[in-house]
N, C-alpha and C. Protein backbone atom coordinates (compact mmCIF):
# COMPACT_ATOMS: atom_id res chain seq x y z
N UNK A 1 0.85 -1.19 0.00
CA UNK A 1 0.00 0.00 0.00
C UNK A 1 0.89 1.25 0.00
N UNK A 2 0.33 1.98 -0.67
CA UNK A 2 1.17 3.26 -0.88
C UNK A 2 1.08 4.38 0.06
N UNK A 3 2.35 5.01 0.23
CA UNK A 3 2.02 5.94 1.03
C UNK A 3 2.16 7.33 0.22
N UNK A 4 2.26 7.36 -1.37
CA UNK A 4 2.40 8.63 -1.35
C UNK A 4 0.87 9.22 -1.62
N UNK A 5 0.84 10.72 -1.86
CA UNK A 5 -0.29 11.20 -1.93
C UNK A 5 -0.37 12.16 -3.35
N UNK A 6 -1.07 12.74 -3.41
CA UNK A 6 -1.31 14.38 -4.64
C UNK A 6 -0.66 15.29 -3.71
N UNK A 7 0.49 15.03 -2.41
CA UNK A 7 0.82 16.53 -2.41
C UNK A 7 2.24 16.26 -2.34
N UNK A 8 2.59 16.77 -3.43
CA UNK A 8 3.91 16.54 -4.00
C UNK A 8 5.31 16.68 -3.06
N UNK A 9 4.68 18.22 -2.19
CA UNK A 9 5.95 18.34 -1.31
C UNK A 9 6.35 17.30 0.00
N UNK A 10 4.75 16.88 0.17
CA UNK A 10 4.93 15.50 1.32
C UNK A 10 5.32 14.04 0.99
N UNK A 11 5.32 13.72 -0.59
CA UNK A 11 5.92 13.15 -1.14
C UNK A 11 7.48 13.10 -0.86
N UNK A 12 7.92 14.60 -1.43
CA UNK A 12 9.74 14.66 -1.25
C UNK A 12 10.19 14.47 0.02
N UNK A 13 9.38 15.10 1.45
CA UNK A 13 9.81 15.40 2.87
C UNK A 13 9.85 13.17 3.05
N UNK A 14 8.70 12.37 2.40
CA UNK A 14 8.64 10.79 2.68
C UNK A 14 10.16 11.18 2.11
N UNK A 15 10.12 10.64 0.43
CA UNK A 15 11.36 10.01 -0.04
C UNK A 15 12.71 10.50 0.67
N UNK A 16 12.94 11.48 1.39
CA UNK A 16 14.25 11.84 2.07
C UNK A 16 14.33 11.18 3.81
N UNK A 17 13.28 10.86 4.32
CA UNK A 17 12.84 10.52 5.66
C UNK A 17 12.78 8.88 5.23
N UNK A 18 12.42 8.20 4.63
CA UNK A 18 12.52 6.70 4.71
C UNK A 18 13.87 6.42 3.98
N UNK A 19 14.34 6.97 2.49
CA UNK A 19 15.80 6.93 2.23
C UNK A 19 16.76 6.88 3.30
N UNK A 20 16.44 8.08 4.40
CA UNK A 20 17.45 8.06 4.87
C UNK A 20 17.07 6.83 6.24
N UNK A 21 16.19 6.17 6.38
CA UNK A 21 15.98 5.22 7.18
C UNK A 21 16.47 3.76 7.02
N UNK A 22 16.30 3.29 5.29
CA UNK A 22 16.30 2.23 4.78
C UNK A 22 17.60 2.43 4.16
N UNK A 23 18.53 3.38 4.42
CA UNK A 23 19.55 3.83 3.77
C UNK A 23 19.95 3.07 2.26
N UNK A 24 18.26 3.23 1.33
CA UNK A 24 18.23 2.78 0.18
C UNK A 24 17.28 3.59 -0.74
N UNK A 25 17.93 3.91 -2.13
CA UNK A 25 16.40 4.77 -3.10
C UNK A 25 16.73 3.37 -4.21
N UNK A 26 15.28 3.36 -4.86
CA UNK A 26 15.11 2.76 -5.72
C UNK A 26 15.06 3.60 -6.88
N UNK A 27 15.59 2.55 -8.17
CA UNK A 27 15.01 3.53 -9.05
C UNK A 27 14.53 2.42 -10.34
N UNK A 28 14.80 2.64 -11.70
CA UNK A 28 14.87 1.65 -12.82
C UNK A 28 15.46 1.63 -13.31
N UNK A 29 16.13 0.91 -14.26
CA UNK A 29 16.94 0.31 -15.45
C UNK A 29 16.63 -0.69 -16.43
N UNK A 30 17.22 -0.37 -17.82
CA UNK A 30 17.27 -1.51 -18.57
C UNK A 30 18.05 -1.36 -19.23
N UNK A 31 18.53 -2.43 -20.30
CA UNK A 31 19.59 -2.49 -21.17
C UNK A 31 20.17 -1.22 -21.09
N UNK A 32 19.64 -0.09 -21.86
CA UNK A 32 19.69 1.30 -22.23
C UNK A 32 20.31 1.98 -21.38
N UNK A 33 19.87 1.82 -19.83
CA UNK A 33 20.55 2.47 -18.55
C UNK A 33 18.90 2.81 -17.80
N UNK A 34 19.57 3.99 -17.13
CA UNK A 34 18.37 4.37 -15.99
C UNK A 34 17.49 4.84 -16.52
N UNK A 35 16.10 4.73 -16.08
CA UNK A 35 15.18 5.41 -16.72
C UNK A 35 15.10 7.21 -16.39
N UNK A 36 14.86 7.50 -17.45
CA UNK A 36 14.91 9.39 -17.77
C UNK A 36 13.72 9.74 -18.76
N UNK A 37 13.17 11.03 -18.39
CA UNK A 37 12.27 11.00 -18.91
C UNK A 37 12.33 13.13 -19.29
N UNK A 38 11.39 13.23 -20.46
CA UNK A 38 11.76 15.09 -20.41
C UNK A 38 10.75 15.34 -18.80
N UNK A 39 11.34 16.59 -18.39
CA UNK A 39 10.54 17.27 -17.26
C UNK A 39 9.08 17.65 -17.68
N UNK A 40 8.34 17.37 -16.88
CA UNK A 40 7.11 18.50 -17.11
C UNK A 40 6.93 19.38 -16.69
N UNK A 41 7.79 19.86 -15.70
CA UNK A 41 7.91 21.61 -14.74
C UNK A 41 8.76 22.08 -15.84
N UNK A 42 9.79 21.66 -16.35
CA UNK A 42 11.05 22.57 -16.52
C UNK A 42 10.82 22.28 -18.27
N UNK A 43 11.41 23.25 -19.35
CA UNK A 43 11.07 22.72 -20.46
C UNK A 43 12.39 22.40 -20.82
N UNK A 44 12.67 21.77 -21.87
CA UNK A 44 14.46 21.52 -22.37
C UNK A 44 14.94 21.03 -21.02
N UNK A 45 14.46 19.91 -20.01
CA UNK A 45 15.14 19.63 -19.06
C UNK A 45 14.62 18.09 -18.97
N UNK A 46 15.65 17.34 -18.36
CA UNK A 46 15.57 15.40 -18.12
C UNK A 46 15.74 15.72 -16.76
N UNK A 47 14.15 14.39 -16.43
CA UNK A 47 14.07 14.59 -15.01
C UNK A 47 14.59 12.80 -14.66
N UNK A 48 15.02 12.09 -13.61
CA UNK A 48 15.59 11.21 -13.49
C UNK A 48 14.52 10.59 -12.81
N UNK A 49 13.66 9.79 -12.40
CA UNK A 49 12.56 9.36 -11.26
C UNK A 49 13.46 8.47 -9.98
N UNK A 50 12.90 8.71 -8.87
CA UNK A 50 13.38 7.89 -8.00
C UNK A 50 12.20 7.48 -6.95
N UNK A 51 12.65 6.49 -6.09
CA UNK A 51 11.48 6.36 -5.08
C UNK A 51 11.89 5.67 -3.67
N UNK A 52 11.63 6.05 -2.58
CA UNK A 52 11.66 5.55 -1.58
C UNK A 52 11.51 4.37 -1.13
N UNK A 53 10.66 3.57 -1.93
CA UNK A 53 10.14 2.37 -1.70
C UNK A 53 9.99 1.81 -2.48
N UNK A 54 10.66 0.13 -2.59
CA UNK A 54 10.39 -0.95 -3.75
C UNK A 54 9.34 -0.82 -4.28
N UNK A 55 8.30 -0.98 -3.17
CA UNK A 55 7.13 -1.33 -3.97
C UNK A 55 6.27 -0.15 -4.69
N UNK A 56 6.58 0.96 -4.48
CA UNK A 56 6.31 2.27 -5.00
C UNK A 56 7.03 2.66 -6.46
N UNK A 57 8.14 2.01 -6.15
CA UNK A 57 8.96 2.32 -8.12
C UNK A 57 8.42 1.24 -8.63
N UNK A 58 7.62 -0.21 -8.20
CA UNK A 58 7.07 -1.07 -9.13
C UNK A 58 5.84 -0.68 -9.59
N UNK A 59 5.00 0.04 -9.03
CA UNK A 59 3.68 0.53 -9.75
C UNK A 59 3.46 1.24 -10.87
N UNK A 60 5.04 1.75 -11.03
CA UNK A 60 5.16 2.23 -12.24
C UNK A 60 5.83 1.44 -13.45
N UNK A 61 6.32 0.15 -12.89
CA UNK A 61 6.57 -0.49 -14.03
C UNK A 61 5.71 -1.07 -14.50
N UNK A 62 5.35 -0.94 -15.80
CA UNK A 62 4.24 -1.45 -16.44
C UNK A 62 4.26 -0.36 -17.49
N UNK A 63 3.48 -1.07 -18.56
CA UNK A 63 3.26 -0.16 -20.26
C UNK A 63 4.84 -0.05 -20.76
N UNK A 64 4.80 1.26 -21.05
CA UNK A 64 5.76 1.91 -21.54
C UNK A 64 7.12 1.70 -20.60
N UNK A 65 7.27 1.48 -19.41
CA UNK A 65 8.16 1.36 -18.66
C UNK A 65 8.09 -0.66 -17.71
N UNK A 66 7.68 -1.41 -18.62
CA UNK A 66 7.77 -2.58 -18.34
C UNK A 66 8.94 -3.31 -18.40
N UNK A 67 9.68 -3.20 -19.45
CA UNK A 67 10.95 -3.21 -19.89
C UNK A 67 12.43 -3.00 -19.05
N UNK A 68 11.92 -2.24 -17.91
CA UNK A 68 13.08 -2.18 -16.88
C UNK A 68 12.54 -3.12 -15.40
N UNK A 69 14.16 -2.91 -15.29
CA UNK A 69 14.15 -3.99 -13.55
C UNK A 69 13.98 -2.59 -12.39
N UNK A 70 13.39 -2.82 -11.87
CA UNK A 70 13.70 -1.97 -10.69
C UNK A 70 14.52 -2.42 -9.38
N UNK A 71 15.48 -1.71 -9.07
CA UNK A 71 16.95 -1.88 -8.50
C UNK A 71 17.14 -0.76 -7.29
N UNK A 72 17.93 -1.02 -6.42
CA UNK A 72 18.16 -0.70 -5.40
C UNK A 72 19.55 0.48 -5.41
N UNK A 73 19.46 1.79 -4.92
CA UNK A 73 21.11 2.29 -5.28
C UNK A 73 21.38 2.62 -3.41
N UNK A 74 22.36 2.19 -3.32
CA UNK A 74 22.76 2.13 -1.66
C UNK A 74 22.42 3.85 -1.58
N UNK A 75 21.91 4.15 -0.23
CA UNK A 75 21.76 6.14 0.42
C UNK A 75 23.12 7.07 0.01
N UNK A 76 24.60 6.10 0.59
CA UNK A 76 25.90 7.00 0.33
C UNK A 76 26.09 7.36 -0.82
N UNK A 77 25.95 6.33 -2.10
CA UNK A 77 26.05 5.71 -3.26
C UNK A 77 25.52 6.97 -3.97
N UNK A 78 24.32 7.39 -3.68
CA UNK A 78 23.21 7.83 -4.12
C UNK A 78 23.56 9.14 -4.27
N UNK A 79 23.60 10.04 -2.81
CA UNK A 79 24.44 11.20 -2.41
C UNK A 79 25.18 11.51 -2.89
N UNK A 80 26.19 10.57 -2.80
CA UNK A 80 27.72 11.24 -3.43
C UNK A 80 28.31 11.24 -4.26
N UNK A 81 27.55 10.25 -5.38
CA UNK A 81 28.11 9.98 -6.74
C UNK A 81 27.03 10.51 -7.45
N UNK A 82 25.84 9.59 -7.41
CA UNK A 82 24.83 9.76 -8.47
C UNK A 82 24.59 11.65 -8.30
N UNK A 83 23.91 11.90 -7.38
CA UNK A 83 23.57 13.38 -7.29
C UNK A 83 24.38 14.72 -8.06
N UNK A 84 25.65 14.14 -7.68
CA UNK A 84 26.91 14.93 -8.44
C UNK A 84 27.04 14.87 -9.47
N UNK A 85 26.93 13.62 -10.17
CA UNK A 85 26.86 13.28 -11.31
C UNK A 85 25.51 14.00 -12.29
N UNK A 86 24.67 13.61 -12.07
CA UNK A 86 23.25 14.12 -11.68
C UNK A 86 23.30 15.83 -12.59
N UNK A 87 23.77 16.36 -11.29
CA UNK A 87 24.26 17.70 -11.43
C UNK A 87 24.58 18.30 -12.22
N UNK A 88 26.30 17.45 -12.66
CA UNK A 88 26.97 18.03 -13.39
C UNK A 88 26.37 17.68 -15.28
N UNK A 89 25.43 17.09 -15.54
CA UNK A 89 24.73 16.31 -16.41
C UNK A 89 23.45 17.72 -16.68
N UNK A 90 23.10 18.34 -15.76
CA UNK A 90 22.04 19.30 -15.84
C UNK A 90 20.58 18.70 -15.47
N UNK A 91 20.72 17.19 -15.16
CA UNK A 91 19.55 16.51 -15.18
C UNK A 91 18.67 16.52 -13.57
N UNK A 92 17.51 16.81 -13.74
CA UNK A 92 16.54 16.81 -12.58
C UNK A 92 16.47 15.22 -11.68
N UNK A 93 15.94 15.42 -10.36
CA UNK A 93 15.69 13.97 -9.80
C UNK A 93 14.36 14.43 -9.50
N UNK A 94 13.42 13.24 -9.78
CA UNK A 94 12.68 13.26 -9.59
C UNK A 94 11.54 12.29 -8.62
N UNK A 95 11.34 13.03 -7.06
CA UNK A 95 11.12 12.14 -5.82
C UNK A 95 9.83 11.76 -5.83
N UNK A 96 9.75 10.70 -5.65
CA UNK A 96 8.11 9.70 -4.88
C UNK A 96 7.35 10.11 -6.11
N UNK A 97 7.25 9.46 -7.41
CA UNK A 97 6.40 9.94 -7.98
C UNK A 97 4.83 9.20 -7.93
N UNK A 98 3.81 9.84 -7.61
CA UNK A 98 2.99 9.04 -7.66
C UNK A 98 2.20 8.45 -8.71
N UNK A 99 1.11 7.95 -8.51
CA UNK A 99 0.47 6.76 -9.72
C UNK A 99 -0.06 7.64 -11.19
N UNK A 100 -0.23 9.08 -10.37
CA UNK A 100 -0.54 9.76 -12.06
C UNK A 100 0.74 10.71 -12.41
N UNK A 101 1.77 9.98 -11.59
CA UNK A 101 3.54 10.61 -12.27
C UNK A 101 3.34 12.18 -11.39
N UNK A 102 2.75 12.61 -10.87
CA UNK A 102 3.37 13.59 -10.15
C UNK A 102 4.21 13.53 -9.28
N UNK A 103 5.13 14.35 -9.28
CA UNK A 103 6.41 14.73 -7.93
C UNK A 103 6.91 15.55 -8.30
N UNK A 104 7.77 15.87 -7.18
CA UNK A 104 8.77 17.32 -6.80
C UNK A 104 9.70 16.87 -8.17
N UNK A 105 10.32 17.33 -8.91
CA UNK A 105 11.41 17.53 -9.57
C UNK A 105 12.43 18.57 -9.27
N UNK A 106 13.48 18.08 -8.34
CA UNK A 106 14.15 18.79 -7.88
C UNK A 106 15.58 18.85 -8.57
N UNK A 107 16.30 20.11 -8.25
CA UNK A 107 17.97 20.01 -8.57
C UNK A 107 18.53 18.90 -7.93
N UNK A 108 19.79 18.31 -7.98
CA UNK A 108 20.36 17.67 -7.75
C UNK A 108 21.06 18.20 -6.15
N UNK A 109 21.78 19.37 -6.53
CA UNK A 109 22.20 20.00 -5.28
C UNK A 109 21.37 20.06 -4.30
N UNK A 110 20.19 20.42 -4.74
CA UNK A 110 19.36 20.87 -3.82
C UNK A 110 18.60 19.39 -2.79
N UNK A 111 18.42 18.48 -3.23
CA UNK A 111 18.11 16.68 -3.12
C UNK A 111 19.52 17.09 -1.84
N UNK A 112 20.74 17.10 -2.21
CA UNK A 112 21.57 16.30 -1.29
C UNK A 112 21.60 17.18 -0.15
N UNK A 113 21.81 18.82 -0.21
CA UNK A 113 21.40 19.41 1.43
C UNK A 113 20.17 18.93 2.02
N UNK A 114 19.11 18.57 1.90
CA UNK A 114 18.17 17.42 2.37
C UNK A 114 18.69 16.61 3.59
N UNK A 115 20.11 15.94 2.94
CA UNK A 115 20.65 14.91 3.61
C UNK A 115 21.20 15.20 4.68
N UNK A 116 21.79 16.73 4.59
CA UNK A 116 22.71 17.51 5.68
C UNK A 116 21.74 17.54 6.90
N UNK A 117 20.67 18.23 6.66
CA UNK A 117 20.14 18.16 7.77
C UNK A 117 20.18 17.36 9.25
């Protein structure tokens, strides 16, 4: 059962509060690599999806996104490579999305002071 909701920002406050519990984000992949998709906030911008919970990045596999495994990226892992990486790429992350694809699409930088806290 899901815990996210339609309010996007209580979405991001979950995915940073159980990440940092389960010191794990999920995300997808296939052959191709991670799944990326264009933004719908930002125009000329790739938002990256991620999710707090296994079973929350599987509800979205299906249709168009059946084709990938959904996979585990360790919390440190996540932070300190991917985010940076992330970053330096120009590409958005995009937290807890829910079942009709809404979420926060955030900077990269901005995702990892989250963590400082």
């Amino acid at each position: 059962m899901t815990k996210l909701t339609s309010d996007t920002q209580a979405n991001l406050e979950l995915f940073v509060a159980e990440t940092k519990a389960s010191q794990l984000v999920w995300g997808m992949r296939n052959e191709e690599g991670w799944l990326s998709c264009d933004s719908s906030e930002f125009e000329n911008s790739e938002v990256m999806p991620f999710w707090s919970s296994e079973e929350d990045a599987k509800e979205h596999n299906i249709e168009e996104w059946a084709d990938f495994k959904v996979l585990e990226i360790p919390l440190d892992i996540f932070v300190e490579d991917w985010l940076l990486t992330l970053a330096e790429d120009g590409v958005l992350v995009g937290t807890n999305w829910n079942a009709q694809l809404e979420g926060k699409e955030v900077e990269p930088q901005d995702l990892a002071k989250m963590y400082i806290d």
